[in-house]
Structures are given as C-alpha cells and as structure tokens.
C-alpha atoms as a PDB file:
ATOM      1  CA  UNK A   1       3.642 -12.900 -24.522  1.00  0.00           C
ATOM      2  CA  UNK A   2       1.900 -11.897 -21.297  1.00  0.00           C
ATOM      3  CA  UNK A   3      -2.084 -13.008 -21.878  1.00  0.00           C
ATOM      4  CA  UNK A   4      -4.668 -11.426 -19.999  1.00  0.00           C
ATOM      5  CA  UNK A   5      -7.462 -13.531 -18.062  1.00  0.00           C
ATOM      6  CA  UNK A   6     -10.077 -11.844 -17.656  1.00  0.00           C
ATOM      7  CA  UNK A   7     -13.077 -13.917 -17.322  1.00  0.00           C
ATOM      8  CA  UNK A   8     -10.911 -16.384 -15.829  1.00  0.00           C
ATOM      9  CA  UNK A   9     -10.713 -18.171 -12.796  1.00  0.00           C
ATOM     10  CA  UNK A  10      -8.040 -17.669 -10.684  1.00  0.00           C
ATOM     11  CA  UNK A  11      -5.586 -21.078 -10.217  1.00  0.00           C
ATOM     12  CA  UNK A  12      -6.709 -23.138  -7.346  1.00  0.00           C
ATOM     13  CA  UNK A  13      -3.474 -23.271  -5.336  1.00  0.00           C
ATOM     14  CA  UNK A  14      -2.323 -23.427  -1.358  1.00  0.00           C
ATOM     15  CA  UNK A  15      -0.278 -20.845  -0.142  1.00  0.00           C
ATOM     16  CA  UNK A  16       2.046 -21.906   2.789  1.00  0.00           C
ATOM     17  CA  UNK A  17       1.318 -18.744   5.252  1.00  0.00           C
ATOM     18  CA  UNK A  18       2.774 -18.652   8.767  1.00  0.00           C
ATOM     19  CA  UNK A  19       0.721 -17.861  11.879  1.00  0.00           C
ATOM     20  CA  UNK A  20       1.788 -18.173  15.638  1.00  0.00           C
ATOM     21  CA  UNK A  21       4.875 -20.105  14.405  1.00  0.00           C
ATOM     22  CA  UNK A  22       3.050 -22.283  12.742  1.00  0.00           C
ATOM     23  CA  UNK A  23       2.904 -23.456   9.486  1.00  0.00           C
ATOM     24  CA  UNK A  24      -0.696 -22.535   7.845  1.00  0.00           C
ATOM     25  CA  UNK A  25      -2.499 -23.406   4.534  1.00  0.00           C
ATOM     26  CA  UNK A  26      -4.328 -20.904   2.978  1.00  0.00           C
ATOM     27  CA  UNK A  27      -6.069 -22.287  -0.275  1.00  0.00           C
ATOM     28  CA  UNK A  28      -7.348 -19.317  -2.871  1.00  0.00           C
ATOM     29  CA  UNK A  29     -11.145 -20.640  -2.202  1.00  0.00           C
ATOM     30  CA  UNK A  30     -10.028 -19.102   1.159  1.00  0.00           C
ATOM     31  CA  UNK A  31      -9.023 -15.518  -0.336  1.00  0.00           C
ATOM     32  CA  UNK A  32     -11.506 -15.239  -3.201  1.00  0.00           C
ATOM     33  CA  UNK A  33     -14.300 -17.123  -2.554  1.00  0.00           C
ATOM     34  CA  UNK A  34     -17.527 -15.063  -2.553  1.00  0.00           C
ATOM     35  CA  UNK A  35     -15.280 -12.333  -1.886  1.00  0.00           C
ATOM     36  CA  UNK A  36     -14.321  -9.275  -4.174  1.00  0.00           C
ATOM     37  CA  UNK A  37     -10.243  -9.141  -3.707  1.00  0.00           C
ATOM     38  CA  UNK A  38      -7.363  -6.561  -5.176  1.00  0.00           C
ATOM     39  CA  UNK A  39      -4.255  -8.474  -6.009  1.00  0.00           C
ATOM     40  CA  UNK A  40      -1.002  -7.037  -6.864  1.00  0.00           C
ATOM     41  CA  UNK A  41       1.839  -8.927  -7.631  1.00  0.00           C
ATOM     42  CA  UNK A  42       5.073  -7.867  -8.156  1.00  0.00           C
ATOM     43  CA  UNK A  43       9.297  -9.502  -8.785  1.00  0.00           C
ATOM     44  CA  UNK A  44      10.241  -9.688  -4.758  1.00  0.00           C
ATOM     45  CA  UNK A  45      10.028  -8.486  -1.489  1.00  0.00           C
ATOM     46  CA  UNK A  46      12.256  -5.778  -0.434  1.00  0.00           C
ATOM     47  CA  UNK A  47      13.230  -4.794  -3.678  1.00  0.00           C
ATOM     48  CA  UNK A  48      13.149  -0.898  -4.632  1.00  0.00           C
ATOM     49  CA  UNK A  49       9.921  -0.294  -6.318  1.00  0.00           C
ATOM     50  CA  UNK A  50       7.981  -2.612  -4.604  1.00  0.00           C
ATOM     51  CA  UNK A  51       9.229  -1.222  -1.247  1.00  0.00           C
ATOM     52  CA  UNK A  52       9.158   2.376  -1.909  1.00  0.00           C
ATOM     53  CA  UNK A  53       6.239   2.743  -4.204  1.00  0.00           C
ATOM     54  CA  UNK A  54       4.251  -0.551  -4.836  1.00  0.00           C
ATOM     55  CA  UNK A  55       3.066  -1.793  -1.389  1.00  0.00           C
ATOM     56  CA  UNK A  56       3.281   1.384   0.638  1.00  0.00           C
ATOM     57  CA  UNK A  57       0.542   2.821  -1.616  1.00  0.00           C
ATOM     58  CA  UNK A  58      -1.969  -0.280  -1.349  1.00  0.00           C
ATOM     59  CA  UNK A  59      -1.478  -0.031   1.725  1.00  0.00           C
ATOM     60  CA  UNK A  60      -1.923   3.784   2.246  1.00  0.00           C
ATOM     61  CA  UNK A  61      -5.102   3.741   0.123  1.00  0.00           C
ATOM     62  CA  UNK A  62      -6.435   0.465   2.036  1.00  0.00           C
ATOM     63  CA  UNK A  63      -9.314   2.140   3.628  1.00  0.00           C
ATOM     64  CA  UNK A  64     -10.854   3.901   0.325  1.00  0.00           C
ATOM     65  CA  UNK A  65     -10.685   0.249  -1.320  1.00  0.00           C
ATOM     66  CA  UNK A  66     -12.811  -1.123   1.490  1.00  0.00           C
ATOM     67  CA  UNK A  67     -15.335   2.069   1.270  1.00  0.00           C
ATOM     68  CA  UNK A  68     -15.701   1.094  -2.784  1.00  0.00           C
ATOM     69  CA  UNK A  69     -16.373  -2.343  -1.889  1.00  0.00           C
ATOM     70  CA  UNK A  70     -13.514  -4.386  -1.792  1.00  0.00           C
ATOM     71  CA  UNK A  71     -13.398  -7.077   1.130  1.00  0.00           C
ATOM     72  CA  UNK A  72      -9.410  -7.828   0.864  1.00  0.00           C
ATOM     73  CA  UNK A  73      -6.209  -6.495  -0.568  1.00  0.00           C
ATOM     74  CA  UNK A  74      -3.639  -9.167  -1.507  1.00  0.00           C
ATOM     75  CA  UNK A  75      -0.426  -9.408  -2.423  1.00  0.00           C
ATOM     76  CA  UNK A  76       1.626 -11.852  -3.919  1.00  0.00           C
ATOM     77  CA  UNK A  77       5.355 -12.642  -5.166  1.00  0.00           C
ATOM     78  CA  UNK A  78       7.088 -15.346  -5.350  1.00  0.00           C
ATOM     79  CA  UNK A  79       8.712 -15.341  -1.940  1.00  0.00           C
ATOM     80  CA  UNK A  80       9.002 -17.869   0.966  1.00  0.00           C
ATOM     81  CA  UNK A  81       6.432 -17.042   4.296  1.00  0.00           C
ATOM     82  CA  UNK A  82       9.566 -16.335   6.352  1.00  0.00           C
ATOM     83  CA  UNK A  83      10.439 -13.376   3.975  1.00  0.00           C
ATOM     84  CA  UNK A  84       6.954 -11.991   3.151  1.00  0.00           C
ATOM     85  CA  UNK A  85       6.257 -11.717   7.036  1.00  0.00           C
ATOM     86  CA  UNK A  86       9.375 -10.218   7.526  1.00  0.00           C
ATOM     87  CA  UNK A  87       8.744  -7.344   4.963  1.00  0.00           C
ATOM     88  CA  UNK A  88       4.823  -6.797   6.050  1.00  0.00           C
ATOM     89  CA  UNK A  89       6.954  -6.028   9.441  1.00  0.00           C
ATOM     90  CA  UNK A  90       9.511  -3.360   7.589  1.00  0.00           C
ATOM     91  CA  UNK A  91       7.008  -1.876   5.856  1.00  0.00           C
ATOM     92  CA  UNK A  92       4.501  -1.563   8.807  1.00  0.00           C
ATOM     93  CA  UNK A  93       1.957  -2.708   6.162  1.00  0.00           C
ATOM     94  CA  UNK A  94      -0.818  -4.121   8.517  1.00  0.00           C
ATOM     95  CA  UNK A  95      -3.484  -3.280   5.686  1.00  0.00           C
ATOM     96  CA  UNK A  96      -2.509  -5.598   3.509  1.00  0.00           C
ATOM     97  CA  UNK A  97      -2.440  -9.823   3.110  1.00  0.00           C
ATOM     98  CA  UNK A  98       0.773 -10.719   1.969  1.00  0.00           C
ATOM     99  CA  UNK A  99       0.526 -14.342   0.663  1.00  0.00           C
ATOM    100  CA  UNK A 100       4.043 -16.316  -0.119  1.00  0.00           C
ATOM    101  CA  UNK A 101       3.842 -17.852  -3.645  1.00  0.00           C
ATOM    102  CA  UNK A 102       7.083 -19.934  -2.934  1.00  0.00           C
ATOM    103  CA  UNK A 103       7.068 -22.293  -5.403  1.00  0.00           C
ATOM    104  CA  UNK A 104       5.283 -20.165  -7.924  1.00  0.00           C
ATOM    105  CA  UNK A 105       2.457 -22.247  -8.373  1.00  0.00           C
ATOM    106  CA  UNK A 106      -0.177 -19.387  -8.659  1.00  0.00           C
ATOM    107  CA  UNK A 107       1.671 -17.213 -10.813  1.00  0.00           C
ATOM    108  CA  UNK A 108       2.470 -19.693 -13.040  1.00  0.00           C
ATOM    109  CA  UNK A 109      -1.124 -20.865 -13.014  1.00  0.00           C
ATOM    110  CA  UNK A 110      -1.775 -16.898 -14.346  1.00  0.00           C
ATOM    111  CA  UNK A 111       0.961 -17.176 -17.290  1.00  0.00           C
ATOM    112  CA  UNK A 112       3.113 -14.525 -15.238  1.00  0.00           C
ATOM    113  CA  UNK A 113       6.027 -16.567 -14.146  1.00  0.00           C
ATOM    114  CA  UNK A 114       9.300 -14.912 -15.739  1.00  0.00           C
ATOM    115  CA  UNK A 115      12.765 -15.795 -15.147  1.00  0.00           C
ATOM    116  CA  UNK A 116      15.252 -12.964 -13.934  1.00  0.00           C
ATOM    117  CA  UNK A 117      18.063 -15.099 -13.727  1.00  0.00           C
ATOM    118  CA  UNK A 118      20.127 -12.734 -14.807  1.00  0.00           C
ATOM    119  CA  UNK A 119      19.560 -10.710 -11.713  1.00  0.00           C
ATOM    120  CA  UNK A 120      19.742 -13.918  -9.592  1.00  0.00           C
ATOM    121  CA  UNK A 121      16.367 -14.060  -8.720  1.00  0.00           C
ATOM    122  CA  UNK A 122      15.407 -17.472 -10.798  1.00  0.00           C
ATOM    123  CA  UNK A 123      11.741 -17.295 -11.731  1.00  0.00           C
ATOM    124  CA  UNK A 124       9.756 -14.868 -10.208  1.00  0.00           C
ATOM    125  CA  UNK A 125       6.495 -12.575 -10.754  1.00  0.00           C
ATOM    126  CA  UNK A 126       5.869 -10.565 -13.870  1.00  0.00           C
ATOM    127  CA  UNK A 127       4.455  -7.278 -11.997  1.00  0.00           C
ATOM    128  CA  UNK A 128       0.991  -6.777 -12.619  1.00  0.00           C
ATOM    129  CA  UNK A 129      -2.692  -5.928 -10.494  1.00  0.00           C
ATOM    130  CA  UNK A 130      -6.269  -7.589 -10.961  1.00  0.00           C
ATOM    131  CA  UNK A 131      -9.449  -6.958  -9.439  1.00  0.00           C
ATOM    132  CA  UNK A 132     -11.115 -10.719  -8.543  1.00  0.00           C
ATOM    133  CA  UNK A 133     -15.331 -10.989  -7.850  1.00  0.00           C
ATOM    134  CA  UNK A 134     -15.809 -14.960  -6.516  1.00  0.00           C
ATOM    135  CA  UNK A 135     -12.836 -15.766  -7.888  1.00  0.00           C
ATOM    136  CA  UNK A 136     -12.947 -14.573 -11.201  1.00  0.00           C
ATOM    137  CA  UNK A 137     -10.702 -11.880 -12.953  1.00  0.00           C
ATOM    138  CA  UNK A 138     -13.104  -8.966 -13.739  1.00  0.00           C
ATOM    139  CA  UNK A 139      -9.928  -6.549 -14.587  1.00  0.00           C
ATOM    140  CA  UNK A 140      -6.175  -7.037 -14.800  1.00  0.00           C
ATOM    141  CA  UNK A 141      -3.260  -4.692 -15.576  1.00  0.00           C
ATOM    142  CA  UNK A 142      -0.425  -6.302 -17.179  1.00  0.00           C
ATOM    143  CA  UNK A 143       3.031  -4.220 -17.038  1.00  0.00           C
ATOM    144  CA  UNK A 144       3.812  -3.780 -20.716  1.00  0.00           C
ATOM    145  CA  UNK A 145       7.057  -6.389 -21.473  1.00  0.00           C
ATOM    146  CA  UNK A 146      10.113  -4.458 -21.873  1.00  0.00           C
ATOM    147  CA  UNK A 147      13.759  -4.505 -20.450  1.00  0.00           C
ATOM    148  CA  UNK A 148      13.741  -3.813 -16.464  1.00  0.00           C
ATOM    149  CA  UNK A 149      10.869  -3.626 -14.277  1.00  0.00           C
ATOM    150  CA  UNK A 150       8.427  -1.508 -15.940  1.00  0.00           C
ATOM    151  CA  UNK A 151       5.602   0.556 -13.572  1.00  0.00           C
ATOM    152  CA  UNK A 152       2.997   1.998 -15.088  1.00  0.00           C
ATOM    153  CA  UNK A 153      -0.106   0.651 -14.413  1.00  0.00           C
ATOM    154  CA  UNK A 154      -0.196  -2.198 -11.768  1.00  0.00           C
ATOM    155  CA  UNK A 155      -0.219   0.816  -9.269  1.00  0.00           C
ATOM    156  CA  UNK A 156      -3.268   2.044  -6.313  1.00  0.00           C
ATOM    157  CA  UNK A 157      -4.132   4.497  -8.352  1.00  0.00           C
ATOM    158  CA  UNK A 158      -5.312   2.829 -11.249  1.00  0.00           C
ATOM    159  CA  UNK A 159      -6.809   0.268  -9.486  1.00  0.00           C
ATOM    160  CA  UNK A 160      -8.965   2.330  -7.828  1.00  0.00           C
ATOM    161  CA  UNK A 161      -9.418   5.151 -10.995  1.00  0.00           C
ATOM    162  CA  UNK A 162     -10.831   1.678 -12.521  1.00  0.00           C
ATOM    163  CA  UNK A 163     -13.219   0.575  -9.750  1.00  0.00           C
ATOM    164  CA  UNK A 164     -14.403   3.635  -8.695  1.00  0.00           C
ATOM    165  CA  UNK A 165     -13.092   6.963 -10.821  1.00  0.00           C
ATOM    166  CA  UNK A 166     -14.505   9.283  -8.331  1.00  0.00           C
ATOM    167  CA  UNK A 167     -13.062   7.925  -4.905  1.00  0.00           C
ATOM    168  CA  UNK A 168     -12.116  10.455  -2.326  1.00  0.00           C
ATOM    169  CA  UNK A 169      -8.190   9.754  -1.898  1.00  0.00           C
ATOM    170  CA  UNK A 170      -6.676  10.575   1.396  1.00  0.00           C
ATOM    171  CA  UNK A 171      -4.540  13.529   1.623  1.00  0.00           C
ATOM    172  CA  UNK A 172      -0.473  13.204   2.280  1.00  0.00           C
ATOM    173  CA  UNK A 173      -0.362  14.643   5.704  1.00  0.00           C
ATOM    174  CA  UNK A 174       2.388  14.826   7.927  1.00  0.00           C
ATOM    175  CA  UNK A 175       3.513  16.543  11.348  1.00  0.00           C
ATOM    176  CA  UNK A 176       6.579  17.038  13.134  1.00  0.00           C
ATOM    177  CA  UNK A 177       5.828  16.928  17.057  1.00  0.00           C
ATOM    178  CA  UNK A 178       8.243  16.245  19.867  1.00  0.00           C
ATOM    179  CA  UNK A 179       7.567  14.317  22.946  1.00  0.00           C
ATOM    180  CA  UNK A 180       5.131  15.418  25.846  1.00  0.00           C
ATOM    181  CA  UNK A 181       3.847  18.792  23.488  1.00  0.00           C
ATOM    182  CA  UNK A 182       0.672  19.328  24.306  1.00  0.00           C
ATOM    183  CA  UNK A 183      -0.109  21.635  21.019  1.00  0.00           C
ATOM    184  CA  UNK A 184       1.472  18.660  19.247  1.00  0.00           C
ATOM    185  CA  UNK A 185      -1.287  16.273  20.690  1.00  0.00           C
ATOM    186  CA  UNK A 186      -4.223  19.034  20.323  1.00  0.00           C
ATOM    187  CA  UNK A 187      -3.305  19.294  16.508  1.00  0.00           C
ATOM    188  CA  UNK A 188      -3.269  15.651  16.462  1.00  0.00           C
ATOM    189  CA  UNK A 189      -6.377  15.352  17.709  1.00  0.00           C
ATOM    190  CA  UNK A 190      -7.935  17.711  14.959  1.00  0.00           C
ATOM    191  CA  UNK A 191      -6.527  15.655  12.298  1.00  0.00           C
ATOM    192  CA  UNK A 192      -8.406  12.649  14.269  1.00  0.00           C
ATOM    193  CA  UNK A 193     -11.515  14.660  14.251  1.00  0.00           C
ATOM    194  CA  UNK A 194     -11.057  15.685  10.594  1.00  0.00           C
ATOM    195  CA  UNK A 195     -10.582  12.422   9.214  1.00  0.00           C
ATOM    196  CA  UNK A 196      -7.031  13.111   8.177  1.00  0.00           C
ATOM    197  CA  UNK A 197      -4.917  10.142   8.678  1.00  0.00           C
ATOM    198  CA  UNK A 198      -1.228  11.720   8.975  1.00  0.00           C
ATOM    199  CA  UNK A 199       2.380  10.294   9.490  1.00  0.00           C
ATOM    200  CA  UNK A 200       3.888  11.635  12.328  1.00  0.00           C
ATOM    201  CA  UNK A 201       7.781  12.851  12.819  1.00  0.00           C
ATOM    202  CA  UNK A 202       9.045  12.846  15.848  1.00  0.00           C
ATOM    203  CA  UNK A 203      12.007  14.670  17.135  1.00  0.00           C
ATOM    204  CA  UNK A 204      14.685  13.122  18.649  1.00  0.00           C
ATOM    205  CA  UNK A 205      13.492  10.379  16.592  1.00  0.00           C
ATOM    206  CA  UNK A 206      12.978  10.578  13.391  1.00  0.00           C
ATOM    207  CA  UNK A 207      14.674  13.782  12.792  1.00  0.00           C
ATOM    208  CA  UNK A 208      16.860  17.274  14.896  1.00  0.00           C
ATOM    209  CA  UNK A 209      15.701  20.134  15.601  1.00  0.00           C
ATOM    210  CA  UNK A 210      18.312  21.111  12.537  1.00  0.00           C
ATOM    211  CA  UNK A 211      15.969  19.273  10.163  1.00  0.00           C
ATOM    212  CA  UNK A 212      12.928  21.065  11.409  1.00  0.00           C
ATOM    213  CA  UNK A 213      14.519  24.626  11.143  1.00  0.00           C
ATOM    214  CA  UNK A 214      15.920  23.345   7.333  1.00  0.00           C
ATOM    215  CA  UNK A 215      12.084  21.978   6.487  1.00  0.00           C
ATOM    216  CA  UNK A 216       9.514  24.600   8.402  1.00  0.00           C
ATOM    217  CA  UNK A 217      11.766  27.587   9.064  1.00  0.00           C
ATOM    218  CA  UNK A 218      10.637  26.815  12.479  1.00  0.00           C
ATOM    219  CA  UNK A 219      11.770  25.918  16.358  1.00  0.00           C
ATOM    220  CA  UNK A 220       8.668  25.211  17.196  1.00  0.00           C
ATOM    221  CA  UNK A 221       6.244  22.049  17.495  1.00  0.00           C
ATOM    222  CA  UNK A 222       3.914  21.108  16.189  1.00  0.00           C
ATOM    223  CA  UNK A 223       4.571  21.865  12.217  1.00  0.00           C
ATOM    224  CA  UNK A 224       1.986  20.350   9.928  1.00  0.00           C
ATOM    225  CA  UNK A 225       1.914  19.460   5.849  1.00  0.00           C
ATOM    226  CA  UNK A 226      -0.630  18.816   3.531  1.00  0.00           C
ATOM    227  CA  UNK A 227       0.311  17.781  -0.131  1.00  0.00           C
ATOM    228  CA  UNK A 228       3.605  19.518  -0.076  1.00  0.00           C
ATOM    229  CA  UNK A 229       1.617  22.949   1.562  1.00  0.00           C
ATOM    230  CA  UNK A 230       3.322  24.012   5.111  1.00  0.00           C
ATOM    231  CA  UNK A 231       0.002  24.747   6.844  1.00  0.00           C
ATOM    232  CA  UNK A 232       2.056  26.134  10.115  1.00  0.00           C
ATOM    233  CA  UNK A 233       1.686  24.772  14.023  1.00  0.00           C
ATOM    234  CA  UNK A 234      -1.675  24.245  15.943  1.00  0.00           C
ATOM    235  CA  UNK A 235      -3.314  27.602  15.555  1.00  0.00           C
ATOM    236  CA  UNK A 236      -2.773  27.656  11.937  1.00  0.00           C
ATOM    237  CA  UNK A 237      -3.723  24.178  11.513  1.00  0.00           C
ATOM    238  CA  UNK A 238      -7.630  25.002  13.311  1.00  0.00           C
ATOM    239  CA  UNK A 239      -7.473  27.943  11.374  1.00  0.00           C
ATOM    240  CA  UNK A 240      -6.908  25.968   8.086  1.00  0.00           C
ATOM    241  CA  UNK A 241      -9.436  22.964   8.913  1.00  0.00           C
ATOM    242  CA  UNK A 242     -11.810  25.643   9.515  1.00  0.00           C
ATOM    243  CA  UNK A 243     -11.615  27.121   6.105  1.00  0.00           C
ATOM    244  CA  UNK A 244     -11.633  23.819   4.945  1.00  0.00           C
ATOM    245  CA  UNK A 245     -15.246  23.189   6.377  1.00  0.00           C
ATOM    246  CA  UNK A 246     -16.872  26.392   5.631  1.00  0.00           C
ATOM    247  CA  UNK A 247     -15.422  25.532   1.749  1.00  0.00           C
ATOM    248  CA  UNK A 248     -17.193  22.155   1.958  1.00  0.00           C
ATOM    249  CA  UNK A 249     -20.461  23.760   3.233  1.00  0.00           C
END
C-alpha cells in the first residue's frame, strides 16, 4: 500500500545533477527550502505517457504555476543525469527541473519505490504529484495501484485545479507559416501582443504544403488554430483577437 505524506517532510537526499560537464550535487534543502515546489514523479524518461502527456503539460502550464505562486517545478524518476538531460533536450522542456533520482534514494524515502521488473525496468517510481511549502508535503496525488501505469490524477491539471481552481489556462494555439512570410510574422506578432503563446509549424519543415491543404483547406500562410477552431490567416486572425477584446470589455 501506497501511504500518503502529507504533513511530511520530504527525504533529505543529494541528487547527482550534471552542469557544464560536470558532476553537481543538488541536496533537496537546495530545491525546497523556503521555497513552494510542484513535484511530479513518474516510472522513466522517454517512456509513452510521460513523454507525450506527463511532462509536456508541466511544462506547457509552467508559467500559470509561477503566476499562482509556485517558485519551481520539479521532476523526478528514477533515472541517471545522463538520461534525464538528454530527455529535457527531446522534449524541449526548458520550464522544468528535471532531477535524476538514480539510485532511488528519494523515492524510496517517500514509500513510492515499485519494482517493474517485469518490464525490465528494476525498481523505479510509482507515478504520482505533490505540492511542497519549505519542504513539507501540503498535497499529494497518489495514482490509484492497479495493473499498468495508471493516469488519473498526478496530471497539470489537477495540480493546479488544487492550488488555484480558478487559474487562467493558456489556450492550445498553433500556426502554420512558411519561411520569409511576412503575414506569417505580422500574425505572430499579434499572438505576442495578445499573450497567446502558440507552437509554430513550419513548412518545409515540419510539414508540405499537402498537409496544409489536408488540415486548413488552404495554400496559403499563415493558418492559425485555437482549441481545435480554424480561425483562418492574418486578417481573420486581427479580426478574431478583436472580437476577443471587445468580449472581454
């Protein structure tokens, strides 16, 4: 059985980071003291859920955590420093700390070392999320213990619905541009001015001119989302920040 700590301490371990080459010690007085820290921890780096779902929305929702208050995000598996820098680097996840637990002294100091043998992993992390004031567990979410890897409430999301229920999430944004477009850098630049962070496709790139016909029904660049919505190219997009605005007034 899985026990919850909060109103714990958190164990009083060094984690062997790396920095300029170098070997560096990073003890968790460093990370939690007199600080207020989100950790998440989860089985291993590069696997599925962690990759596609786990860390890229910590990471995505970085900037909301820091407006409600929280100095750090952290997370940790039980993972050499070689690895854990090299998927901070795949994942482009510069918002977050990624701390190796190699020998799995921390997470065994939290009762959430587990052995996957059976998927050749030895012991790693149960997958779970806690919210840490001066190093002491205010809230933890434990994923419940059945077969697999279970997901359900270690995520952002909850994290955040917990610490503050009525934080203003960033929109999913996204916009196709190609190289040297001048309408693709003016639409830009109103997502800039908006405060709409975006993730940018780039033709040639990261996809044809054949994907941007099959998504927009378009030739033409810029084409802009927003949650799933096809706002259009440039002109639509002013149109549709404008609307936006006069909505908020």
């Amino acid at each position: 059985m899985l026990a919850n700590r909060e109103g714990q301490k958190v164990p009083q371990v060094v984690f062997k980071t790396r920095a300029n080459g170098e070997f560096v010690d990073v003890s968790s007085d460093d990370i939690f003291r007199g600080r207020t820290v989100v950790v998440f921890a989860l089985p291993g780096a590069f696997t599925p859920t962690c990759s596609s779902t786990h860390l890229p929305r910590y990471n995505e929702l970085a900037g909301v955590f820091r407006e409600n208050g929280v100095d750090e995000i952290v997370c940790i598996s039980v993972n050499d420093a070689f690895v854990m820098d090299a998927w901070k680097e795949d994942q482009e996840a510069d918002n977050i700390t990624l701390l190796p637990d190699g020998n799995g002294e921390f997470t065994a100091g939290m009762g959430m070392l587990v052995d996957k043998s059976d998927l050749g992993f030895g012991k790693r992390s149960w997958r779970y999320s806690m919210l840490v004031r001066d190093g002491v567990i205010e809230k933890q979410f434990i994923e419940p213990e059945v077969a697999g890897d279970p997901f359900e409430v270690s995520d952002a999301d909850t994290m955040l619905n917990y610490i503050n229920p009525q934080a203003r999430k960033p929109r999913a944004v996204s916009i196709i541009t190609k190289p040297g477009c001048p309408y693709c850098a003016a639409a830009k630049q109103m997502l800039g001015e908006a405060d709409m962070p975006y993730e940018e496709i780039v033709l040639g790139h990261d996809a044809t001119q054949a994907s941007l016909r099959a998504i927009a029904g378009s030739d033409s660049v810029p084409q802009i989302f927003v949650e799933g919505r096809h706002i259009g190219d440039s002109e639509a997009l002013a149109a549709w920040l404008a609307g936006e605005a006069k909505t908020a007034a």
